[in-house]
Protein backbone atom coordinates (compact mmCIF):
# COMPACT_ATOMS: atom_id res chain seq x y z
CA UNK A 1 -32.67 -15.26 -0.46
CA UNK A 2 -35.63 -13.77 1.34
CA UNK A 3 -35.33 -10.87 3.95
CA UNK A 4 -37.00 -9.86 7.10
CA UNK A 5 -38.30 -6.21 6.26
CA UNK A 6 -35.86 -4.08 4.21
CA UNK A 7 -32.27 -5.71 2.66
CA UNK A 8 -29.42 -4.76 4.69
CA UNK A 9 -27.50 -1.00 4.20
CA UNK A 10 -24.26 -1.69 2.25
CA UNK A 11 -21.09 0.66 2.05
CA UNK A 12 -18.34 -0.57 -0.13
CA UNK A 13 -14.77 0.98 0.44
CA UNK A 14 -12.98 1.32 -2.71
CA UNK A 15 -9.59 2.51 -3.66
CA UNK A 16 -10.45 3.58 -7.07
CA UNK A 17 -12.94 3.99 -9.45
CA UNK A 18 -13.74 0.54 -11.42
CA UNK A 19 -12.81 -1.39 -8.59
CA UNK A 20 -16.45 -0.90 -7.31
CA UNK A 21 -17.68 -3.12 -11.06
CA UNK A 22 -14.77 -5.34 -11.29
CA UNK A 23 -14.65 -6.54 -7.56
CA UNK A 24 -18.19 -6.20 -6.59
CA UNK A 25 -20.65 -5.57 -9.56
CA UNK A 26 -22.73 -8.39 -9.85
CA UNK A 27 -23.62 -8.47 -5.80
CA UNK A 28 -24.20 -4.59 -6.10
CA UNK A 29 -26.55 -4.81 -9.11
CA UNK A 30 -28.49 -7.41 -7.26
CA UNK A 31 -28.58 -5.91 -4.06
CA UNK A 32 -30.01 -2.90 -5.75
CA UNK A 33 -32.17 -4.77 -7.84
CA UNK A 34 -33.70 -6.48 -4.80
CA UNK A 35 -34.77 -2.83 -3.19
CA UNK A 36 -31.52 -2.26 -1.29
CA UNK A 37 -29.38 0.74 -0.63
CA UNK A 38 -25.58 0.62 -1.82
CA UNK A 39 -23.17 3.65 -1.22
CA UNK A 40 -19.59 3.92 -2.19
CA UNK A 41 -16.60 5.19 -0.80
CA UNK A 42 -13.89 5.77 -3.25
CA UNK A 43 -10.28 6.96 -1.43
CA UNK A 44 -8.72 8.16 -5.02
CA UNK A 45 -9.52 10.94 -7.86
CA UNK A 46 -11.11 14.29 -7.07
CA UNK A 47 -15.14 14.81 -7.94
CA UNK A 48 -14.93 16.22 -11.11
CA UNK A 49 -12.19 14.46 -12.52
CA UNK A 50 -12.89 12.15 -15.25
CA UNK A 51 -12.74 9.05 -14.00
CA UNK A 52 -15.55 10.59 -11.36
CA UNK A 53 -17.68 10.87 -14.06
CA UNK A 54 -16.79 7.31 -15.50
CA UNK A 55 -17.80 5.65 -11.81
CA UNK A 56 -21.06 7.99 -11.69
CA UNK A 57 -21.95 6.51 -15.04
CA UNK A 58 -20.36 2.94 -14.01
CA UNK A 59 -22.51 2.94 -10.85
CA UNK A 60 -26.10 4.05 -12.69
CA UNK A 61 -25.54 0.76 -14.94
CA UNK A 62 -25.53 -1.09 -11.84
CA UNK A 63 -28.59 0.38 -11.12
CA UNK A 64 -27.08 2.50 -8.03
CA UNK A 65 -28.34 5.88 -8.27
CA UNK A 66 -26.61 7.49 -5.24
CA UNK A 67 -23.46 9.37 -6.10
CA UNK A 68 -20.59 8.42 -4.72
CA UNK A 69 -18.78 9.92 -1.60
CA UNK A 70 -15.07 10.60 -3.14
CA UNK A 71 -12.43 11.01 -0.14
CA UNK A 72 -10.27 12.61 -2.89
CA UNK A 73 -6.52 11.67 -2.67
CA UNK A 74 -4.47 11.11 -5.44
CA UNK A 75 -3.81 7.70 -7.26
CA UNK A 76 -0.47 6.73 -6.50
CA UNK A 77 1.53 8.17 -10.30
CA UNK A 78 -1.19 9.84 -11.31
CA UNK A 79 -1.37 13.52 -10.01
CA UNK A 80 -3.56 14.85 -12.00
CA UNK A 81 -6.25 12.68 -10.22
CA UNK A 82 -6.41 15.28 -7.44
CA UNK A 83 -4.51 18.03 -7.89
CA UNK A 84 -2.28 19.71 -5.19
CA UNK A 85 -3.12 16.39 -2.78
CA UNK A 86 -1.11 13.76 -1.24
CA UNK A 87 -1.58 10.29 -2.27
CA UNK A 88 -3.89 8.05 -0.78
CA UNK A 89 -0.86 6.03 0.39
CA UNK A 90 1.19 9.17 1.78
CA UNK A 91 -1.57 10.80 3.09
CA UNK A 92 -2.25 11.01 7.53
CA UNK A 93 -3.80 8.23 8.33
CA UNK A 94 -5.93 9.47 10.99
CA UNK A 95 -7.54 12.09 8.19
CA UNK A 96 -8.16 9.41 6.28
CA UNK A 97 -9.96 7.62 8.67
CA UNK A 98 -11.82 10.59 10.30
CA UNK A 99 -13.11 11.34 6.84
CA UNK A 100 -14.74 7.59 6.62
CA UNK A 101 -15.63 7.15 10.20
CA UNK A 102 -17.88 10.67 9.31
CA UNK A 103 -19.14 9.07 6.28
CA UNK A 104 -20.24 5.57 8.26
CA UNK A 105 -21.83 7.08 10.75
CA UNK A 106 -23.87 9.29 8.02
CA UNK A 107 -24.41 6.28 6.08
CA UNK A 108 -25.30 4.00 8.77
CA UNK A 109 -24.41 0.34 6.84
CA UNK A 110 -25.46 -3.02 8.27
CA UNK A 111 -22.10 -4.48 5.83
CA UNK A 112 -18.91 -2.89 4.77
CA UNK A 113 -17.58 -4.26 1.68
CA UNK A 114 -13.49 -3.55 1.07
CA UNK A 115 -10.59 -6.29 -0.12
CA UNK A 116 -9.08 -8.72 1.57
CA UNK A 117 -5.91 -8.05 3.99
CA UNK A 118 -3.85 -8.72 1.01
CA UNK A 119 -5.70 -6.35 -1.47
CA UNK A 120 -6.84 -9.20 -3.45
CA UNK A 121 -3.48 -9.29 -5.34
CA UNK A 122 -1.24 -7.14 -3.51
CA UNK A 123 -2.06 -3.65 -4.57
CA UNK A 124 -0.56 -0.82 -2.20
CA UNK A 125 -4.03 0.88 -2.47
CA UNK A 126 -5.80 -1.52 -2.66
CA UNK A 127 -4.04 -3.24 1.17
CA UNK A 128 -4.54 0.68 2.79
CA UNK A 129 -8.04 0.96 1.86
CA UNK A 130 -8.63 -2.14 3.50
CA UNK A 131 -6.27 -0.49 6.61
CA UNK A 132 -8.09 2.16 6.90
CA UNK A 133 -11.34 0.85 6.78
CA UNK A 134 -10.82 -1.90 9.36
CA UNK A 135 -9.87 1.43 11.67
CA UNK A 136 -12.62 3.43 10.54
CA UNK A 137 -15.28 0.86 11.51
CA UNK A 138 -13.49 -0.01 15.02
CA UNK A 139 -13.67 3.98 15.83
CA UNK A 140 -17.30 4.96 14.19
CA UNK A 141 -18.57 2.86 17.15
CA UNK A 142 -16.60 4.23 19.75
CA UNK A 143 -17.79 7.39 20.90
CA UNK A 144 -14.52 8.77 22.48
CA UNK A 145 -12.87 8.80 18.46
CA UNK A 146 -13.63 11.55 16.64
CA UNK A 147 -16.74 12.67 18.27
CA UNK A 148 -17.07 16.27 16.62
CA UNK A 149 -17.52 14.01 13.34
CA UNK A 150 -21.15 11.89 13.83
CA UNK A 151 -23.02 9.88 16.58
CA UNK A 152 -21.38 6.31 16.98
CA UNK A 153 -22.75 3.34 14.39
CA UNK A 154 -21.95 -0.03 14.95
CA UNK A 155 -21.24 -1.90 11.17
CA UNK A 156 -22.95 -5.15 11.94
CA UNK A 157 -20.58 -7.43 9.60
CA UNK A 158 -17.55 -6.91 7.06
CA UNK A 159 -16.78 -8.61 4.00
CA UNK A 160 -13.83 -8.58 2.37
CA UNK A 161 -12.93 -9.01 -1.60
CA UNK A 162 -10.70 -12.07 -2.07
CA UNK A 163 -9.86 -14.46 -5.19
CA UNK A 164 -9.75 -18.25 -4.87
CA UNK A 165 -6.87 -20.39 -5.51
CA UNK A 166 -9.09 -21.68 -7.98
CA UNK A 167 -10.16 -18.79 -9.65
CA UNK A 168 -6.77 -16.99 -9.88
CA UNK A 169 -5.58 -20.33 -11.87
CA UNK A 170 -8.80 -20.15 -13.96
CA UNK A 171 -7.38 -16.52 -15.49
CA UNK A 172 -7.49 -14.21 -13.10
CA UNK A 173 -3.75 -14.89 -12.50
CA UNK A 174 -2.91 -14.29 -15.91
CA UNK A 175 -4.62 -11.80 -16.13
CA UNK A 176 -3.50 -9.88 -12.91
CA UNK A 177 -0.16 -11.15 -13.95
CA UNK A 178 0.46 -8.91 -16.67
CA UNK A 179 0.97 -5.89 -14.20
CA UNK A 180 2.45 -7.47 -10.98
CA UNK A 181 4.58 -10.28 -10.18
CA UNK A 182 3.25 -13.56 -10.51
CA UNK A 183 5.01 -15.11 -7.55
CA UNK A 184 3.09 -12.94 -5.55
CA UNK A 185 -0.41 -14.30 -6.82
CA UNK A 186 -0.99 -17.39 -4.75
CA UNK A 187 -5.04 -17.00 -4.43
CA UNK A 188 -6.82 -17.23 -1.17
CA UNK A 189 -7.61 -21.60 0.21
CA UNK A 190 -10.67 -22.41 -0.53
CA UNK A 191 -11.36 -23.20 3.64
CA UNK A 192 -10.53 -19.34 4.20
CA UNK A 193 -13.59 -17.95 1.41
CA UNK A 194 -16.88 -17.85 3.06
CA UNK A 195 -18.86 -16.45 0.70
CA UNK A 196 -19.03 -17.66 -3.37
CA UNK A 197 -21.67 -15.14 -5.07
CA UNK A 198 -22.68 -16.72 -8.47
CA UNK A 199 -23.39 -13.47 -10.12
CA UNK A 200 -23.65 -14.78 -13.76
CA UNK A 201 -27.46 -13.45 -13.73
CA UNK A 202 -25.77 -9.93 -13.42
CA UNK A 203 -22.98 -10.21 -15.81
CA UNK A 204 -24.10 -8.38 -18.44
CA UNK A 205 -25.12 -5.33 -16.33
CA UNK A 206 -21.80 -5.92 -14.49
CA UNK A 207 -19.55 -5.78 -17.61
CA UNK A 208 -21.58 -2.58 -18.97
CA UNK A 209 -20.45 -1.01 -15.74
CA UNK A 210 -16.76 -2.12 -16.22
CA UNK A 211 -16.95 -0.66 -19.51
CA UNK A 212 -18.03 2.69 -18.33
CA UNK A 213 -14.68 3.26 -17.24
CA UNK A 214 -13.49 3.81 -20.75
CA UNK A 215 -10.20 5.60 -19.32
CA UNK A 216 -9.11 2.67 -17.90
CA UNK A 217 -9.56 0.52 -20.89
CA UNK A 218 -7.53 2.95 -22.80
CA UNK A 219 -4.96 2.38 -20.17
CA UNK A 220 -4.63 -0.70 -18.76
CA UNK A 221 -3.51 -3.78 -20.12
CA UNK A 222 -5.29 -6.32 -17.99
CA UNK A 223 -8.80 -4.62 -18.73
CA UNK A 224 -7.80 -4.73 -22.96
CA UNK A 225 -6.78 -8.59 -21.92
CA UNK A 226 -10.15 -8.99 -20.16
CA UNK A 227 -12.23 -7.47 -23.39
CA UNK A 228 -10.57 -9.66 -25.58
CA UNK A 229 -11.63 -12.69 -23.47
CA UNK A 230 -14.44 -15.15 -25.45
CA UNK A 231 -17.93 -14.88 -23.69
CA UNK A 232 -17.18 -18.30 -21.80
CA UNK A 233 -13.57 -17.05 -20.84
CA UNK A 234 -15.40 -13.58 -19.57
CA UNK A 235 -18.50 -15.57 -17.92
CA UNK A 236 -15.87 -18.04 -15.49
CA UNK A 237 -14.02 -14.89 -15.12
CA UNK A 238 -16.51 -12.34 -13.84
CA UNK A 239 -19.01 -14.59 -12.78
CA UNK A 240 -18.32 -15.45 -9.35
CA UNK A 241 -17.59 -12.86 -6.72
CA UNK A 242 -15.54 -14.70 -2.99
CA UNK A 243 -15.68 -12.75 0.08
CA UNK A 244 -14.38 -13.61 3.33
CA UNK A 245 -16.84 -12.94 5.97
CA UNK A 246 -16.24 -10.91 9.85
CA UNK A 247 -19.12 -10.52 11.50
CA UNK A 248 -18.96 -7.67 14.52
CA UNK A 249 -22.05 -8.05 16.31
CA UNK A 250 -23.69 -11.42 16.71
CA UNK A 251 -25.06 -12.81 14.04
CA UNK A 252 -23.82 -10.27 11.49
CA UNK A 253 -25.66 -9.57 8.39
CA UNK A 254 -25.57 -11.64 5.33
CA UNK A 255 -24.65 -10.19 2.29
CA UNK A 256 -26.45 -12.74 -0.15
């Protein structure tokens, strides 16, 4: 796809590091690659922590060179990731919101990237990141919220992270399955996905990036499942990125 002038501004809200690669890698590393500016908000882990310097590193392979803005509450079980702070989940909503409703309206984005209502697969962080930024848009246009904290902005579309019915029985349910409960993984109707990015072109950069977050391999079973896939498996895995599109002003702003 061709623009008019310069790519659209893109912010995505993330609740941890990795979920930046994993969700949205390929359309990032494009986006970049076609002269656009990407910024990310991550709501968990403390600059300075480790897994800050794992989504620094994560985010360079991508080909995003500015640093990410970390909102710095704690993952939900894991204190260390911000010491002597609530988690994301317990913390006041409104400061959570303030804190991104500053960071829009320094950013200025044309799109907001965050998951789906759902969290993709049902993840408590993952469902009040998308929460929060839903509220943090509404109010960065609305001068009367928080106005000691920015001039108004007005995001010009949102798109949220989702997973097809068909791609969550093509392996991401298995995969996801292995740390929540199946039952719960129907996969988003085909009729409710408005955007399918084909992001094969940017696997291999996308993958380096998932790999960056070496902590999380160490950790999690679902990313040692994923590395263990064959190339193929991997490719109709990580290849396609579905989005559900909102547009706020007319006409929005396409993401692709």
């Amino acid at each position: 796809m061709t623009f008019d002038g310069q790519p659209p501004r893109i912010v995505g809200v993330h609740a941890h590091p990795d979920d930046e690669s994993i969700w949205t890698g390929g359309i990032l590393a494009r986006h970049v690659a076609r002269g656009g500016i990407a910024d990310t908000i991550t709501c968990t882990w403390a600059a300075g922590t480790h897994r800050h310097g794992e989504l620094i590193t994560a985010l360079g392979r991508l080909g995003v060179e500015r640093l990410p803005e970390m909102l710095g509450y704690a993952d939900g079980g894991v204190p260390e990731s911000a010491p002597d702070q609530p988690r994301f989940v317990d913390a006041p909503f409104d400061d959570a919101v303030g804190s991104v409703v500053e960071l829009l309206r320094r950013l200025q984005p044309d799109i907001v990237v965050t998951y789906d209502a759902y969290g993709v697969y049902g993840h408590p962080d993952h469902i009040h990141a998308h929460r929060v930024a839903l509220a943090a848009i509404e109010a960065a246009a609305d001068s009367h919220l928080f106005p000691g904290r920015g001039s108004p902005w007005q995001v010009k579309s949102l798109y949220f992270v989702t997973i097809g019915q068909d791609q969550m029985a093509g392996g991401w349910g298995d995969l996801v399955a292995k740390t929540t409960d199946p039952s719960t993984l129907p996969g988003t109707p085909a009729d409710r996905i408005d955007v399918v990015a084909d992001v094969r072109d940017w696997l291999a950069v996308k993958w380096s990036a998932i790999q960056a977050h070496q902590s999380e391999f160490n950790r999690s079973r679902t990313l040692k499942s994923m590395a263990a896939l064959e190339p193929a498996a991997l490719e109709q895995l990580m290849g396609v990125e579905s989005f559900q599109r909102r547009d706020l002003v007319p006409g929005g702003s396409d993401l692709l």
